[in-house]
PDB file of N, CA and C in Angstrom:
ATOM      1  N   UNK A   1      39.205  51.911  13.277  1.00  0.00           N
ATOM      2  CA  UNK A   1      39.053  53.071  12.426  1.00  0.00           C
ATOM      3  C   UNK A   1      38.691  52.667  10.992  1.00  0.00           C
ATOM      4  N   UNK A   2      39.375  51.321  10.554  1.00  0.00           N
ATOM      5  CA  UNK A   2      38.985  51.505   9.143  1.00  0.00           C
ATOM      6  C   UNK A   2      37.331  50.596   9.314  1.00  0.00           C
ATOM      7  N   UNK A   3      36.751  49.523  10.482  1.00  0.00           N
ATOM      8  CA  UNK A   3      35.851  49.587  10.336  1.00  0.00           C
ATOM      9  C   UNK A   3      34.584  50.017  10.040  1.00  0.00           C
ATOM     10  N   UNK A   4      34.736  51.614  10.943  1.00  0.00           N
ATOM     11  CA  UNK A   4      34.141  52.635  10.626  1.00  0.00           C
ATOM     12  C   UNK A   4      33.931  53.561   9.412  1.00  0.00           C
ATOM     13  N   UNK A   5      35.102  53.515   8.624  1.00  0.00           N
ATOM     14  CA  UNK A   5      35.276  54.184   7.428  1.00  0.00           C
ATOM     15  C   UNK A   5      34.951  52.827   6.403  1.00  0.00           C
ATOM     16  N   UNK A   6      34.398  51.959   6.482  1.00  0.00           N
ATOM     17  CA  UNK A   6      34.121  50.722   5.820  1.00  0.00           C
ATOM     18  C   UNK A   6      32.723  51.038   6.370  1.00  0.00           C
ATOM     19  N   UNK A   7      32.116  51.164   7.312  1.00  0.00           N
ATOM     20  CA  UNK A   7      31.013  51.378   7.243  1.00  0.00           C
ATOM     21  C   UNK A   7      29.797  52.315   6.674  1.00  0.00           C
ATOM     22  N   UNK A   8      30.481  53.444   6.681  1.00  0.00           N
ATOM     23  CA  UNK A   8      30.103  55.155   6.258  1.00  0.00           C
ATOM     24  C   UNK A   8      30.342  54.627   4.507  1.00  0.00           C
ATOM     25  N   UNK A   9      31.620  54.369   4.113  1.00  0.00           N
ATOM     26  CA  UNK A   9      31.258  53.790   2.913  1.00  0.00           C
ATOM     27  C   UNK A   9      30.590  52.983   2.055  1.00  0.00           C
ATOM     28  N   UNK A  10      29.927  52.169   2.678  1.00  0.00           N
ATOM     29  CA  UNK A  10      29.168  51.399   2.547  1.00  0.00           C
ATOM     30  C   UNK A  10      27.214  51.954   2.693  1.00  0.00           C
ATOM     31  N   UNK A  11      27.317  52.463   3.907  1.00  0.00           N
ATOM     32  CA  UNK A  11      26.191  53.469   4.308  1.00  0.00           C
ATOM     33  C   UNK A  11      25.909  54.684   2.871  1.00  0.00           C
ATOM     34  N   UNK A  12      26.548  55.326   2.546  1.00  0.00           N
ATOM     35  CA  UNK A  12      26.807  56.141   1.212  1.00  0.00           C
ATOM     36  C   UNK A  12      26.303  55.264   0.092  1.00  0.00           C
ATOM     37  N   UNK A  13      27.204  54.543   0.208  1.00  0.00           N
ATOM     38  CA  UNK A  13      26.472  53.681  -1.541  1.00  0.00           C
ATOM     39  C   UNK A  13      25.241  53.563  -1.851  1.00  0.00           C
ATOM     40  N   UNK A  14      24.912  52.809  -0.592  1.00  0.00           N
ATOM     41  CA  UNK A  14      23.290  52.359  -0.876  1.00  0.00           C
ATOM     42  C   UNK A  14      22.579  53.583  -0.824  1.00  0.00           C
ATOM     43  N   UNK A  15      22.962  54.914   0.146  1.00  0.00           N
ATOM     44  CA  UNK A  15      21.868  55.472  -0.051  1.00  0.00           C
ATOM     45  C   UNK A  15      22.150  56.675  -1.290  1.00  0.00           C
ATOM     46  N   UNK A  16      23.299  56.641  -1.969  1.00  0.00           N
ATOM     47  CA  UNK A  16      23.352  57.095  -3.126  1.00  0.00           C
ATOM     48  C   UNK A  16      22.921  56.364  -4.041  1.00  0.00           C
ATOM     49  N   UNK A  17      22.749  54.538  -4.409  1.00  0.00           N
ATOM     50  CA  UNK A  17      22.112  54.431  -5.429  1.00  0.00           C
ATOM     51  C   UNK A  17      20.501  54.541  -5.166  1.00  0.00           C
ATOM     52  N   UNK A  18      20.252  54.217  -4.128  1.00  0.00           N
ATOM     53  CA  UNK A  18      19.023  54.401  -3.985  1.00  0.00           C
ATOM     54  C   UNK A  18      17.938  55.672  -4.102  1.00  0.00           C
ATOM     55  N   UNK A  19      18.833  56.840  -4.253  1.00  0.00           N
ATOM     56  CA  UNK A  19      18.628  58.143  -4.855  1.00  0.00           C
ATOM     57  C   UNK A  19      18.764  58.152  -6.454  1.00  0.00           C
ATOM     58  N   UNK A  20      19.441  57.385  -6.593  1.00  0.00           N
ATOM     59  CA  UNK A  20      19.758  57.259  -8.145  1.00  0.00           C
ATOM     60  C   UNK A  20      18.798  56.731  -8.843  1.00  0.00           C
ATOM     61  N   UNK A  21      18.058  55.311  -7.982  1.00  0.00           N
ATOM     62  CA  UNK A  21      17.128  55.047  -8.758  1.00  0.00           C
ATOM     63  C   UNK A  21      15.992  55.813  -8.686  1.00  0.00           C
ATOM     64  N   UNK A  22      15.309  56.761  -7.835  1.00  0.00           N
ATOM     65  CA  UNK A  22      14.533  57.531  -7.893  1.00  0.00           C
ATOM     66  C   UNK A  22      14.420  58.792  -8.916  1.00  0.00           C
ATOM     67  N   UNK A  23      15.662  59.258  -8.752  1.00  0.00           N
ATOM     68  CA  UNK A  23      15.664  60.176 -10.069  1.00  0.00           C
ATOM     69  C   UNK A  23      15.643  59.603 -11.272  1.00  0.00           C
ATOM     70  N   UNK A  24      16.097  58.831 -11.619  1.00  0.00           N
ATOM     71  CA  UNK A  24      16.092  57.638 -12.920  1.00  0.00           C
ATOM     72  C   UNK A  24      14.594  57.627 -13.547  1.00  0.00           C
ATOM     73  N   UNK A  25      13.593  56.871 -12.230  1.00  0.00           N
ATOM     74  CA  UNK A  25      12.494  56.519 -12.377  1.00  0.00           C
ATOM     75  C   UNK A  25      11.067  57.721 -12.676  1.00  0.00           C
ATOM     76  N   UNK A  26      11.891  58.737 -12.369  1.00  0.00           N
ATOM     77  CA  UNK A  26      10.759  59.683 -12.370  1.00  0.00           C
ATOM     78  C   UNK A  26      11.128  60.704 -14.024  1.00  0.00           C
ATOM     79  N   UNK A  27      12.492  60.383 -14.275  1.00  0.00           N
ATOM     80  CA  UNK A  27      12.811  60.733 -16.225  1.00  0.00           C
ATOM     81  C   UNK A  27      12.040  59.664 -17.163  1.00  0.00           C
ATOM     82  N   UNK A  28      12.150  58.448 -16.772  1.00  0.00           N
ATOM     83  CA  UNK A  28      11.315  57.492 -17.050  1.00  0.00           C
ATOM     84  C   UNK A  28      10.410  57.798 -17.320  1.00  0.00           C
ATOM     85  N   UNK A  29       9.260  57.855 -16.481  1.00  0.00           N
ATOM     86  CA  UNK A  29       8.009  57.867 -16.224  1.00  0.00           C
ATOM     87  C   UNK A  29       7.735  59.353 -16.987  1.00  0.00           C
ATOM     88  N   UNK A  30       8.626  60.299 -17.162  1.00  0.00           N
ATOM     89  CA  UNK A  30       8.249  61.192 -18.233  1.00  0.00           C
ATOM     90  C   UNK A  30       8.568  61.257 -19.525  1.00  0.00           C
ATOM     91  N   UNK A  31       9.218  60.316 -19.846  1.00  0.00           N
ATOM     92  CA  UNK A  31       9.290  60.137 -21.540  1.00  0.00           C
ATOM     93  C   UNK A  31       8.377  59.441 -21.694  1.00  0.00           C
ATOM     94  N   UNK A  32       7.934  58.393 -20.955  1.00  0.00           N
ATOM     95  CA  UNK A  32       7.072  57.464 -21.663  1.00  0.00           C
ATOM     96  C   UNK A  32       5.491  58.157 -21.998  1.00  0.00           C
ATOM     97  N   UNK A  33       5.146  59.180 -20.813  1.00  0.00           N
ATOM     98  CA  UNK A  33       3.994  59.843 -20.503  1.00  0.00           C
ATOM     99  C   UNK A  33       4.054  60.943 -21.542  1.00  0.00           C
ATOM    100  N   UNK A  34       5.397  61.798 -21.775  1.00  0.00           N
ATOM    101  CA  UNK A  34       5.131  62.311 -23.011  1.00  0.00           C
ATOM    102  C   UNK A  34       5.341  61.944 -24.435  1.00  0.00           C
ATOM    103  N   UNK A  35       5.890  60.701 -24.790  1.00  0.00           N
ATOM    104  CA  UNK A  35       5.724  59.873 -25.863  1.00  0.00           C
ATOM    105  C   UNK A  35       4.424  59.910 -26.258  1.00  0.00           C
ATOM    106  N   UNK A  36       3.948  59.295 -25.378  1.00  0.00           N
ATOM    107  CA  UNK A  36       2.233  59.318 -25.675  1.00  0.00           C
ATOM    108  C   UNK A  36       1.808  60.758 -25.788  1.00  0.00           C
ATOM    109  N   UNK A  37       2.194  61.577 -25.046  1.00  0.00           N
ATOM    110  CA  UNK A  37       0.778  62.880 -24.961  1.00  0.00           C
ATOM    111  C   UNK A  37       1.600  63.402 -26.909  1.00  0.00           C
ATOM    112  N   UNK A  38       2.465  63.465 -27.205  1.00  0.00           N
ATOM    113  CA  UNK A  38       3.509  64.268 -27.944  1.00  0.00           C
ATOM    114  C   UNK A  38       2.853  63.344 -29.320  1.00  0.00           C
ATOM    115  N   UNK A  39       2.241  62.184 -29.401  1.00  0.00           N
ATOM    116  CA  UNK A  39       2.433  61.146 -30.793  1.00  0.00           C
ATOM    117  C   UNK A  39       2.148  61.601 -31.639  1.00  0.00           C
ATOM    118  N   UNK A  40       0.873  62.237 -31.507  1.00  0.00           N
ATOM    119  CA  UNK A  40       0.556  62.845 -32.620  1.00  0.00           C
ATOM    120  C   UNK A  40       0.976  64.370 -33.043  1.00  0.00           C
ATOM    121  N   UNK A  41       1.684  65.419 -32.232  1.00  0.00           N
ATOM    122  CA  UNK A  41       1.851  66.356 -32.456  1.00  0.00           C
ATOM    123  C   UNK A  41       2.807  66.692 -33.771  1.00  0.00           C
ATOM    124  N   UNK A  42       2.469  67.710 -34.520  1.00  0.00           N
ATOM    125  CA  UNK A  42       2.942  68.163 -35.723  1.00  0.00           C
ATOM    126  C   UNK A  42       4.603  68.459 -35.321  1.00  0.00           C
ATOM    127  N   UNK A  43       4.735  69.177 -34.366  1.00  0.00           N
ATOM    128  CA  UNK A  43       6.561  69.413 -33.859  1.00  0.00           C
ATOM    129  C   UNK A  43       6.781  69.306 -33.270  1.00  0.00           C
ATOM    130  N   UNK A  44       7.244  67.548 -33.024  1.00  0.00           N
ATOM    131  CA  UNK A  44       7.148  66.689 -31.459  1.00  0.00           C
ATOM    132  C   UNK A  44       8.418  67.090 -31.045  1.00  0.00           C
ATOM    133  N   UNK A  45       9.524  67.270 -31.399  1.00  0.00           N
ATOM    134  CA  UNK A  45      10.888  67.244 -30.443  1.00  0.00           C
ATOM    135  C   UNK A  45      10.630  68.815 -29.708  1.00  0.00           C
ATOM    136  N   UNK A  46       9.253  69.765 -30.020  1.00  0.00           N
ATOM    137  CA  UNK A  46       8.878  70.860 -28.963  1.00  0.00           C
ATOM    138  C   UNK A  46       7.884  70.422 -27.946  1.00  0.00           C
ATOM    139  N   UNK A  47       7.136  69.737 -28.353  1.00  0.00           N
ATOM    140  CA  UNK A  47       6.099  69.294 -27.352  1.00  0.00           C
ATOM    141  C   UNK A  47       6.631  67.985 -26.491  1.00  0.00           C
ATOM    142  N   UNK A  48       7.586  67.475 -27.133  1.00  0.00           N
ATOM    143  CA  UNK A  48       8.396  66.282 -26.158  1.00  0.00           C
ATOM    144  C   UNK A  48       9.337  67.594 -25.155  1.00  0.00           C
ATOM    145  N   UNK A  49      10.106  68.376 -25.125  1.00  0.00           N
ATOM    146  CA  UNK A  49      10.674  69.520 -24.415  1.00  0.00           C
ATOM    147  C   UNK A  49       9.359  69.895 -23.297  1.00  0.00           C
ATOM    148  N   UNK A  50       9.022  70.659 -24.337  1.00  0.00           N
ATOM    149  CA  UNK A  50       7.566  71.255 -22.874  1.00  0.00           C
ATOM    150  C   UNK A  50       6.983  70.407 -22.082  1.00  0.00           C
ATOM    151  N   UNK A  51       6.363  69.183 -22.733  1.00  0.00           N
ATOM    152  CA  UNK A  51       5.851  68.584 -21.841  1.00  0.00           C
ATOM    153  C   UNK A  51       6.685  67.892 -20.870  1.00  0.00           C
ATOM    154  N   UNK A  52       8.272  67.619 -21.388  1.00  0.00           N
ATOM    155  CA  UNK A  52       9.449  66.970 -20.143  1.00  0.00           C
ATOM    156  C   UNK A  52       9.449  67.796 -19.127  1.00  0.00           C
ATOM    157  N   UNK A  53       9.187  69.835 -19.582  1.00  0.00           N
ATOM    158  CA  UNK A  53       9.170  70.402 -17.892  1.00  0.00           C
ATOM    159  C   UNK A  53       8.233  70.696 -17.522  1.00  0.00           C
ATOM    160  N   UNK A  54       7.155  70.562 -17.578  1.00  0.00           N
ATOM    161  CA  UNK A  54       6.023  70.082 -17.213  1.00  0.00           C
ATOM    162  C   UNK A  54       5.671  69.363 -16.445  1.00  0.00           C
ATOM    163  N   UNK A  55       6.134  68.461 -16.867  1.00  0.00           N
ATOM    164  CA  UNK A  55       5.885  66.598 -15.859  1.00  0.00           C
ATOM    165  C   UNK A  55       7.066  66.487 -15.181  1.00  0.00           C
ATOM    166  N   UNK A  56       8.049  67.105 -15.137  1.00  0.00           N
ATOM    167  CA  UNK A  56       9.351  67.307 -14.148  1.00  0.00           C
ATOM    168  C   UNK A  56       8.920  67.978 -13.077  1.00  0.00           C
ATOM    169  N   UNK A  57       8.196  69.060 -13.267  1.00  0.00           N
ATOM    170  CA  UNK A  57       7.728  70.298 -11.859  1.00  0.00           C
ATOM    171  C   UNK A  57       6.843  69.638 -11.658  1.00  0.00           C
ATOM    172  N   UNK A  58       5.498  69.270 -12.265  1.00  0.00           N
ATOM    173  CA  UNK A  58       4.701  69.132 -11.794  1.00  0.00           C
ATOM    174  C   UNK A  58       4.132  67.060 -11.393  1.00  0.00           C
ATOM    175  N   UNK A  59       5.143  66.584 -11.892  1.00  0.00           N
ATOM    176  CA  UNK A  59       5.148  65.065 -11.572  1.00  0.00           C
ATOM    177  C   UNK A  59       3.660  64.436 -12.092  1.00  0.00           C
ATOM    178  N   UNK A  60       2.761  64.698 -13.038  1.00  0.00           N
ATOM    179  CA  UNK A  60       1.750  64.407 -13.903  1.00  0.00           C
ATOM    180  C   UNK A  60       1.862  64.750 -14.995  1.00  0.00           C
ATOM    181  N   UNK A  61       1.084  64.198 -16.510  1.00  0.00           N
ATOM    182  CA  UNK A  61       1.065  64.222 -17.587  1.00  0.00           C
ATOM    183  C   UNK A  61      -0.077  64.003 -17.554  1.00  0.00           C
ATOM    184  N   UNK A  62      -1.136  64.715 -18.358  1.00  0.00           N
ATOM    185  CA  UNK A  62      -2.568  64.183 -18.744  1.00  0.00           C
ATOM    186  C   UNK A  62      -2.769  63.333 -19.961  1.00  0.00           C
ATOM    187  N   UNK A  63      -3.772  62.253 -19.744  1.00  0.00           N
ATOM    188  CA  UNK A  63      -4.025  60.997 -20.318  1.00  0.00           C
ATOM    189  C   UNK A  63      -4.256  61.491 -21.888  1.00  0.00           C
ATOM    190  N   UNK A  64      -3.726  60.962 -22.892  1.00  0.00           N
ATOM    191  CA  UNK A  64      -4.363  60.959 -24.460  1.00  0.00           C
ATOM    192  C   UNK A  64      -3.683  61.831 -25.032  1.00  0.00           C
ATOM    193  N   UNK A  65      -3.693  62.307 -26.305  1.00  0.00           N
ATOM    194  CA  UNK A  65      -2.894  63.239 -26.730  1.00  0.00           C
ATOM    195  C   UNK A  65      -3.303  64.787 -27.013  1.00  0.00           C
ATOM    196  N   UNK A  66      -4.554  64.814 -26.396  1.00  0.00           N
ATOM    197  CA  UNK A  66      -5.186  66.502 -26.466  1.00  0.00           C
ATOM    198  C   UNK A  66      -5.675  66.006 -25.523  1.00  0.00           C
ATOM    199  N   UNK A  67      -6.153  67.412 -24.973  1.00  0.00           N
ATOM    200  CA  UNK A  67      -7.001  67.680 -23.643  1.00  0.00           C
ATOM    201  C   UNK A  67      -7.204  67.103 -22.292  1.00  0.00           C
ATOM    202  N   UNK A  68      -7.579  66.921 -21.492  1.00  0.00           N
ATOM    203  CA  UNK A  68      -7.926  66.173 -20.330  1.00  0.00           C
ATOM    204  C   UNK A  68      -6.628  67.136 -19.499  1.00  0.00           C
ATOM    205  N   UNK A  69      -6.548  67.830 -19.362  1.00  0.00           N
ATOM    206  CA  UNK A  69      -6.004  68.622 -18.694  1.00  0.00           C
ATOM    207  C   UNK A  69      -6.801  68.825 -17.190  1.00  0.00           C
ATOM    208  N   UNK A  70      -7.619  68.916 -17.009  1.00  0.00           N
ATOM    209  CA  UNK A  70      -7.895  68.594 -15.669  1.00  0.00           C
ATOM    210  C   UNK A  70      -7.958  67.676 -14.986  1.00  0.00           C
ATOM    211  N   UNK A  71      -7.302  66.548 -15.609  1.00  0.00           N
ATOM    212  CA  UNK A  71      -6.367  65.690 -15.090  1.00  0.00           C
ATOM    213  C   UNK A  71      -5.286  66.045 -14.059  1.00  0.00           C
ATOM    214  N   UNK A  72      -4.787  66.821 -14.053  1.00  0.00           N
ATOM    215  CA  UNK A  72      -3.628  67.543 -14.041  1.00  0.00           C
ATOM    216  C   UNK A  72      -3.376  69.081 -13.963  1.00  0.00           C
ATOM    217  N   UNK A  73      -3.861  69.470 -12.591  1.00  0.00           N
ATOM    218  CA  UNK A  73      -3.979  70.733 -12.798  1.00  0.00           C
ATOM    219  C   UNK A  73      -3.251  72.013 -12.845  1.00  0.00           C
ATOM    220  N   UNK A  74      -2.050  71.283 -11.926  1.00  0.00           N
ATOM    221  CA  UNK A  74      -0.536  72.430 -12.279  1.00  0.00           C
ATOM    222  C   UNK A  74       0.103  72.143 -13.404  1.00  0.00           C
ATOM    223  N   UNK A  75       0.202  71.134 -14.247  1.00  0.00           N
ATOM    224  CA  UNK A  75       0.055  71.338 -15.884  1.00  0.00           C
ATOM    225  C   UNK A  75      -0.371  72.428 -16.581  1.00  0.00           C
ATOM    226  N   UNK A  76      -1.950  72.026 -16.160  1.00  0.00           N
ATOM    227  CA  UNK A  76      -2.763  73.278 -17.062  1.00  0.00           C
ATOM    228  C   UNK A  76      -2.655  74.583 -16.858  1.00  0.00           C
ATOM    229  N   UNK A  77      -1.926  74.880 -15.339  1.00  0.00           N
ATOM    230  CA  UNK A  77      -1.812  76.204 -14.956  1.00  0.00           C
ATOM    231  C   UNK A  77      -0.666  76.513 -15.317  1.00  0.00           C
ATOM    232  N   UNK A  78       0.387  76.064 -15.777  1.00  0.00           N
ATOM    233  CA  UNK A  78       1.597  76.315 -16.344  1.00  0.00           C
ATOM    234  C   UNK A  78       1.217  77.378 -17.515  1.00  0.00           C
ATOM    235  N   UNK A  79       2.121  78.853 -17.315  1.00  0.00           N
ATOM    236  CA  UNK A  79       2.234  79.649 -18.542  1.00  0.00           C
ATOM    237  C   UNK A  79       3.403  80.031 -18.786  1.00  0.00           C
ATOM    238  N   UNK A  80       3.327  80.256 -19.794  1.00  0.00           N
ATOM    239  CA  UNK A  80       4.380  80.639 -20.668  1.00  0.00           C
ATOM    240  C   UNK A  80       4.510  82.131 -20.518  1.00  0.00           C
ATOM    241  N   UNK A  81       5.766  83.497 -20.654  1.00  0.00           N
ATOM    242  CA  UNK A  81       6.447  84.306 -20.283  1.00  0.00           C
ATOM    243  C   UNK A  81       4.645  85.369 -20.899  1.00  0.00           C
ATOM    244  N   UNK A  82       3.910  84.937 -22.043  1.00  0.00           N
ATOM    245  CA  UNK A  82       2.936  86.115 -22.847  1.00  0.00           C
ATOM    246  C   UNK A  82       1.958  85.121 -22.105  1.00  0.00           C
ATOM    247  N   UNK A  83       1.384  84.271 -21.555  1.00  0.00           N
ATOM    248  CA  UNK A  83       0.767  84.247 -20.542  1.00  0.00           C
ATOM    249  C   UNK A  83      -0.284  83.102 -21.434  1.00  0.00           C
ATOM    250  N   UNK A  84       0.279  82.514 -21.793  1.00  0.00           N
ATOM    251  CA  UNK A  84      -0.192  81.552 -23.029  1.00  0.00           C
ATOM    252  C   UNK A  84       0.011  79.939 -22.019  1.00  0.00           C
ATOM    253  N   UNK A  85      -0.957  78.987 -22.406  1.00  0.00           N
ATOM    254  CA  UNK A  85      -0.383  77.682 -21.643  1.00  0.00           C
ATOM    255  C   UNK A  85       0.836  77.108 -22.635  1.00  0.00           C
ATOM    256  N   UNK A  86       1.594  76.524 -21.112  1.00  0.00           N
ATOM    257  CA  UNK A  86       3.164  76.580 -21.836  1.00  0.00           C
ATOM    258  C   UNK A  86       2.965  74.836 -22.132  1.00  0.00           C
ATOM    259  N   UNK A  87       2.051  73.988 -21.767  1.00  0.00           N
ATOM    260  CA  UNK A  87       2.251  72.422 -21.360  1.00  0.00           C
ATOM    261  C   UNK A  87       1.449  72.062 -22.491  1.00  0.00           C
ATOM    262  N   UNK A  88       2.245  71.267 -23.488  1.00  0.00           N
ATOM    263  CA  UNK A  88       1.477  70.447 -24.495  1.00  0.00           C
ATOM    264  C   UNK A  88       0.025  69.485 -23.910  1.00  0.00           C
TER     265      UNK A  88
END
């Protein structure tokens, strides 16, 4: 019995960190992507926000710090509540 419960515990870990590092890696991969898109923006701690849910739903960031949005096309289709694009 406790083999078994030594096993399941063990079984759990790995595949809880191994979930862990996936979610980890994909917050990652969106700061760094909106670091860049955000550098030059005039009121970055808003365009660092938008573009984090942005690249959270939609798992892309477009290249440079303006445009190329069709890079990325559920980005660009992202609107905002007055129907405005919501994605830096």
């Amino acid at each position: 019995m406790k083999a078994l419960f030594a096993t399941f515990l063990l079984v759990f870990l790995v595949l809880n960190s191994s979930f862990l590092q996936k979610a980890m890696a994909g917050s990652s991969f969106c700061d760094s992507k909106c670091g860049v898109r955000c550098s030059k923006a005039g009121v970055k701690d808003r365009c660092l926000k938008y573009c984090g849910i942005c690249c959270k739903e939609c798992k892309c960031v477009p290249s440079g710090t303006y445009g190329n949005k069709h890079e990325c096309p559920c980005y660009r289709d992202m609107k905002n509540s007055k129907g405005n694009p919501k994605c830096p």
